[in-house]
C-alpha atoms as a PDB file:
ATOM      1  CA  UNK A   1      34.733  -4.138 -73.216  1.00  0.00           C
ATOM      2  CA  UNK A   2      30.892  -3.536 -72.735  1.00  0.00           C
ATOM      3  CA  UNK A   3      31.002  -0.285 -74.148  1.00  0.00           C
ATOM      4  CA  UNK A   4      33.441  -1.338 -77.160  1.00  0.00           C
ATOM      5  CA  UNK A   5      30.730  -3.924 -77.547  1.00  0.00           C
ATOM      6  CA  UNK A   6      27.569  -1.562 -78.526  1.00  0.00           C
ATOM      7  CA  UNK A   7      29.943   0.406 -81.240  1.00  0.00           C
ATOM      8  CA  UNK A   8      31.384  -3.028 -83.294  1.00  0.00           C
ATOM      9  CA  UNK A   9      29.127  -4.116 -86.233  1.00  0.00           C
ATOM     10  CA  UNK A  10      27.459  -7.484 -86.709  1.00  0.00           C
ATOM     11  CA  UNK A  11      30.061  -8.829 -88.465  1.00  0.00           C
ATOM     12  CA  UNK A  12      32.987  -7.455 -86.110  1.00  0.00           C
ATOM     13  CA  UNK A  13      30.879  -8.963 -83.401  1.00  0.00           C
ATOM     14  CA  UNK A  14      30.789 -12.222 -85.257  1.00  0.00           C
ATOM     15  CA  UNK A  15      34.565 -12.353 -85.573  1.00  0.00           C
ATOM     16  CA  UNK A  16      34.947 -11.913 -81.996  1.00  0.00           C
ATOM     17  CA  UNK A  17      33.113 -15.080 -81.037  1.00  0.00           C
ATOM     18  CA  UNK A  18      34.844 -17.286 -83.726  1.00  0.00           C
ATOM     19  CA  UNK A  19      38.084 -16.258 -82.509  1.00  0.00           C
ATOM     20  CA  UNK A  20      37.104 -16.801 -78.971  1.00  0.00           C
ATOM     21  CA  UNK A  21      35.888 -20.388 -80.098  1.00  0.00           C
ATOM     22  CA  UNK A  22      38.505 -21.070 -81.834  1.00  0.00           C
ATOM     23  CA  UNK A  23      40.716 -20.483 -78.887  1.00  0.00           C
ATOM     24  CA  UNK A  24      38.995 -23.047 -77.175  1.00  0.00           C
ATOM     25  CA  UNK A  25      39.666 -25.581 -80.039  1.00  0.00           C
ATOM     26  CA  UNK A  26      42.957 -27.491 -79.541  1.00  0.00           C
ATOM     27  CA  UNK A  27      45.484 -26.405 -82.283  1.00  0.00           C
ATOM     28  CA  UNK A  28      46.010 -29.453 -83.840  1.00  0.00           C
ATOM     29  CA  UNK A  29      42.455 -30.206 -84.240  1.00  0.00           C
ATOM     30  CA  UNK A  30      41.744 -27.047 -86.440  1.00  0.00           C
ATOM     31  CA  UNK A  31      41.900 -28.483 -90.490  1.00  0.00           C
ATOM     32  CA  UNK A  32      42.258 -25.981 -93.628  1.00  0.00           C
ATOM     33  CA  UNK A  33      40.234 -28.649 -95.731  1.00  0.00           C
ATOM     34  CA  UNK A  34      36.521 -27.859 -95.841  1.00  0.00           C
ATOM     35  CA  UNK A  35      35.625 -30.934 -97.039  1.00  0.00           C
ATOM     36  CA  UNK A  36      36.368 -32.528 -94.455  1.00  0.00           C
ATOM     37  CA  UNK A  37      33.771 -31.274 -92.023  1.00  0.00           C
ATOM     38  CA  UNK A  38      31.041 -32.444 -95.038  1.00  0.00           C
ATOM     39  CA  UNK A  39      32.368 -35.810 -95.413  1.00  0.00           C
ATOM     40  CA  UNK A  40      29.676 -38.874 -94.660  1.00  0.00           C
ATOM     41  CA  UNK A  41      31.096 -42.241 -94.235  1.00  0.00           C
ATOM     42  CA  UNK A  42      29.186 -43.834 -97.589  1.00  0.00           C
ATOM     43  CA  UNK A  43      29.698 -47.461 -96.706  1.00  0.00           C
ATOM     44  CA  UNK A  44      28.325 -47.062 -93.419  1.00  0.00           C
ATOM     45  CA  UNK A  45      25.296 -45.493 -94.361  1.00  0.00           C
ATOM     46  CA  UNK A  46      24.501 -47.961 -97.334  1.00  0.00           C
ATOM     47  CA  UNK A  47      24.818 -50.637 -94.832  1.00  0.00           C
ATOM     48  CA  UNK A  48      22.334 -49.041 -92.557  1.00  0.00           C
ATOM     49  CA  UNK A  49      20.079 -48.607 -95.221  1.00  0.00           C
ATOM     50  CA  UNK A  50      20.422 -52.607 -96.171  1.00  0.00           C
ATOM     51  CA  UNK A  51      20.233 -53.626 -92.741  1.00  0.00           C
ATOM     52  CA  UNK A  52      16.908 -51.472 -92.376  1.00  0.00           C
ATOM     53  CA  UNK A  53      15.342 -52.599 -95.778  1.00  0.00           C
ATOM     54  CA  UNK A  54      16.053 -56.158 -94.360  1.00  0.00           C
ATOM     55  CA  UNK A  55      14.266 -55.776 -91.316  1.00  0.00           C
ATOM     56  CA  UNK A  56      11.486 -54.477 -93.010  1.00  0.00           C
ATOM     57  CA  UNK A  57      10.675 -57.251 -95.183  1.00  0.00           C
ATOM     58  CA  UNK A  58      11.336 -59.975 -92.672  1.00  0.00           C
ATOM     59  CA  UNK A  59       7.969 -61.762 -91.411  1.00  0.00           C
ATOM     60  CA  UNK A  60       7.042 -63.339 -88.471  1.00  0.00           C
ATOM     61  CA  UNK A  61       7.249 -66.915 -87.588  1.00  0.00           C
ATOM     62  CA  UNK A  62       4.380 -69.441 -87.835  1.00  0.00           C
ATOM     63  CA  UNK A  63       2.637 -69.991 -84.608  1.00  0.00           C
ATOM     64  CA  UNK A  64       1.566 -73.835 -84.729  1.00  0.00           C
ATOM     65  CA  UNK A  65      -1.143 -73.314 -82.029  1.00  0.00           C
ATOM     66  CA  UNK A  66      -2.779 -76.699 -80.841  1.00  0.00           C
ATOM     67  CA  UNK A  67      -5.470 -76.153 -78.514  1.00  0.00           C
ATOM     68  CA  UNK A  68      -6.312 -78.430 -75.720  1.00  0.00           C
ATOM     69  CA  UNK A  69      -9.408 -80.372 -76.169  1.00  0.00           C
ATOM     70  CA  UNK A  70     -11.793 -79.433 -73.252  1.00  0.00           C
ATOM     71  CA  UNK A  71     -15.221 -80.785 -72.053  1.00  0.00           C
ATOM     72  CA  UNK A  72     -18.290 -81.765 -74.421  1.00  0.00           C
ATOM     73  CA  UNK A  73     -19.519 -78.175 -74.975  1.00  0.00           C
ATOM     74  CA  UNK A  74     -16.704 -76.148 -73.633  1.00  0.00           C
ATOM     75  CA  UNK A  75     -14.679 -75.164 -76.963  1.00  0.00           C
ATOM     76  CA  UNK A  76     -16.623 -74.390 -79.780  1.00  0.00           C
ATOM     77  CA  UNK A  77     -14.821 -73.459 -83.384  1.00  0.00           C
ATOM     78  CA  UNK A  78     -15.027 -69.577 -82.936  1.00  0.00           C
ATOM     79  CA  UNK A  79     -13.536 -69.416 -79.891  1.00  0.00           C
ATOM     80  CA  UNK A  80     -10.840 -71.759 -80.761  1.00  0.00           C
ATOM     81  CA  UNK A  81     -10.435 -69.508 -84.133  1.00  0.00           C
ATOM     82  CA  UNK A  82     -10.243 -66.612 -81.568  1.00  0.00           C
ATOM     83  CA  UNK A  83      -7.317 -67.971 -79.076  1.00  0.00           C
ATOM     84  CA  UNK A  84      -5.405 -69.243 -81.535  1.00  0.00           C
ATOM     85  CA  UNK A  85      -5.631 -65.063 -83.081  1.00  0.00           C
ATOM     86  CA  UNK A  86      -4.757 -64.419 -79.753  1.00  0.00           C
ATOM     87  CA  UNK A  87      -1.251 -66.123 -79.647  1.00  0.00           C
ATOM     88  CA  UNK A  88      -0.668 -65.004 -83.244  1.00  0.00           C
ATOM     89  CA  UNK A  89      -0.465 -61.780 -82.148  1.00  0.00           C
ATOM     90  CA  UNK A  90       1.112 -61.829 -79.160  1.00  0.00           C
ATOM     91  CA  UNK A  91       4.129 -63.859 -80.383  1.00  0.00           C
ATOM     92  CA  UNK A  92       3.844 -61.316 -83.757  1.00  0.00           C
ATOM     93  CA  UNK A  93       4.298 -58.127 -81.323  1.00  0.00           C
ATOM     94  CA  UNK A  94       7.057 -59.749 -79.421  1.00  0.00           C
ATOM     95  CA  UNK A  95       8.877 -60.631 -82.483  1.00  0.00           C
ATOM     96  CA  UNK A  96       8.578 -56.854 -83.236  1.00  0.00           C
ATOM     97  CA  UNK A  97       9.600 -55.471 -80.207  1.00  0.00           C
ATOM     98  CA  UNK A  98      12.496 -57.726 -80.416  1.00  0.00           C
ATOM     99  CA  UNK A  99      13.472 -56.616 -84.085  1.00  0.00           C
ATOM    100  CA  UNK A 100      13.139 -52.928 -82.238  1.00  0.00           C
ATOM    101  CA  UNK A 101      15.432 -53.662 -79.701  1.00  0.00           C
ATOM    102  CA  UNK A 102      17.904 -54.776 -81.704  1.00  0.00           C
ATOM    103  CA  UNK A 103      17.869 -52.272 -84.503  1.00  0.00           C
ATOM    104  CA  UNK A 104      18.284 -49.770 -81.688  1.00  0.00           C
ATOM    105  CA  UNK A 105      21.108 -51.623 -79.956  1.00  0.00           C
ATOM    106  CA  UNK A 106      22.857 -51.567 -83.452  1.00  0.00           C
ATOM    107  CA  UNK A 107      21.836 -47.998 -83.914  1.00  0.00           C
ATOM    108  CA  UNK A 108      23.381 -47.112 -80.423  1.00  0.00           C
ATOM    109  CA  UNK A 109      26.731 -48.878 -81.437  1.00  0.00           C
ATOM    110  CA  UNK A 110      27.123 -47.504 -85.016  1.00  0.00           C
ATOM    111  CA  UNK A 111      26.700 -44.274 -83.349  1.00  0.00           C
ATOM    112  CA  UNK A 112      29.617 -45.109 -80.013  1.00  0.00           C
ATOM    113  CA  UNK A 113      31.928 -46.206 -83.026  1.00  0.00           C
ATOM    114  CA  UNK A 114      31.801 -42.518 -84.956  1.00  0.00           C
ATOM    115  CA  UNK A 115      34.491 -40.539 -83.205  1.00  0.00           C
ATOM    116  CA  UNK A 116      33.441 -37.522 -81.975  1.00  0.00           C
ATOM    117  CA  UNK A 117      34.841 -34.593 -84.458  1.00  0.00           C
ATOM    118  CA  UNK A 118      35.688 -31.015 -82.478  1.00  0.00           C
ATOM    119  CA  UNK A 119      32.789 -29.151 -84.803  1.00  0.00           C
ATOM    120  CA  UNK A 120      30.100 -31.747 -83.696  1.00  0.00           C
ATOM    121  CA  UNK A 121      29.118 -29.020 -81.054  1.00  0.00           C
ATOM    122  CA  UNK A 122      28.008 -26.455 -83.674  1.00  0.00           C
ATOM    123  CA  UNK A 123      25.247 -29.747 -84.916  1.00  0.00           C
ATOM    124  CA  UNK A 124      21.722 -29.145 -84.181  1.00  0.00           C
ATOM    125  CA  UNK A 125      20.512 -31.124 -81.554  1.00  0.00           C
ATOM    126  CA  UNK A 126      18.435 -34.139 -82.474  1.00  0.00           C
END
């Protein structure tokens, strides 16, 4: 078939491989309706797009920082200014990270719950 392979045309070459591929496909997998390889689950996807916008506009919580009161001398206004910075950012970046983890967690399961369709092999990769 090498030789019967230089002489067919683009398109006859073409043809081949879709038939081969589609003898890989299970019969009763293969649909006549276009449509619905194109078809995006709306409600799903306006819900990620909520739960998204929500995350985005939620802020982190207060930090009521007391210091301790040290020695005559020891803690001076600036530096009491800068610790208490300090733990505002720390427990800001955690809250982050935390809003990350879950976002991907629910990202991870939205994407287990989509069955897999036979065509999804034919996606680009992401």
């Amino acid at each position: 078939s090498e030789s019967l392979s230089n002489e067919e045309t683009k398109k006859q070459r073409q043809e081949t491989e879709v038939k081969a591929l589609l003898e890989k496909i299970q019969p009763d997998l293969i649909t006549l309706d276009p449509t619905s390889i194109a078809e995006v689950d709306v409600p799903t996807l306006k819900d990620k797009v909520e739960a998204k916008e929500k995350l985005l506009h939620v802020k982190a919580p207060k930090v009521n920082y007391e210091p301790r009161r040290k020695g005559k001398g020891r803690g001076g206004s600036a530096k009491i200014f800068k610790n208490k910075k300090i733990v505002q950012e720390v427990a800001k970046k955690e809250f982050i990270k935390n809003i990350k983890d879950m976002t991907t967690k629910t990202n991870k399961n939205v994407t287990k719950k989509k069955p897999a369709s036979v065509l999804d092999r034919f996606l680009p990769k992401k």
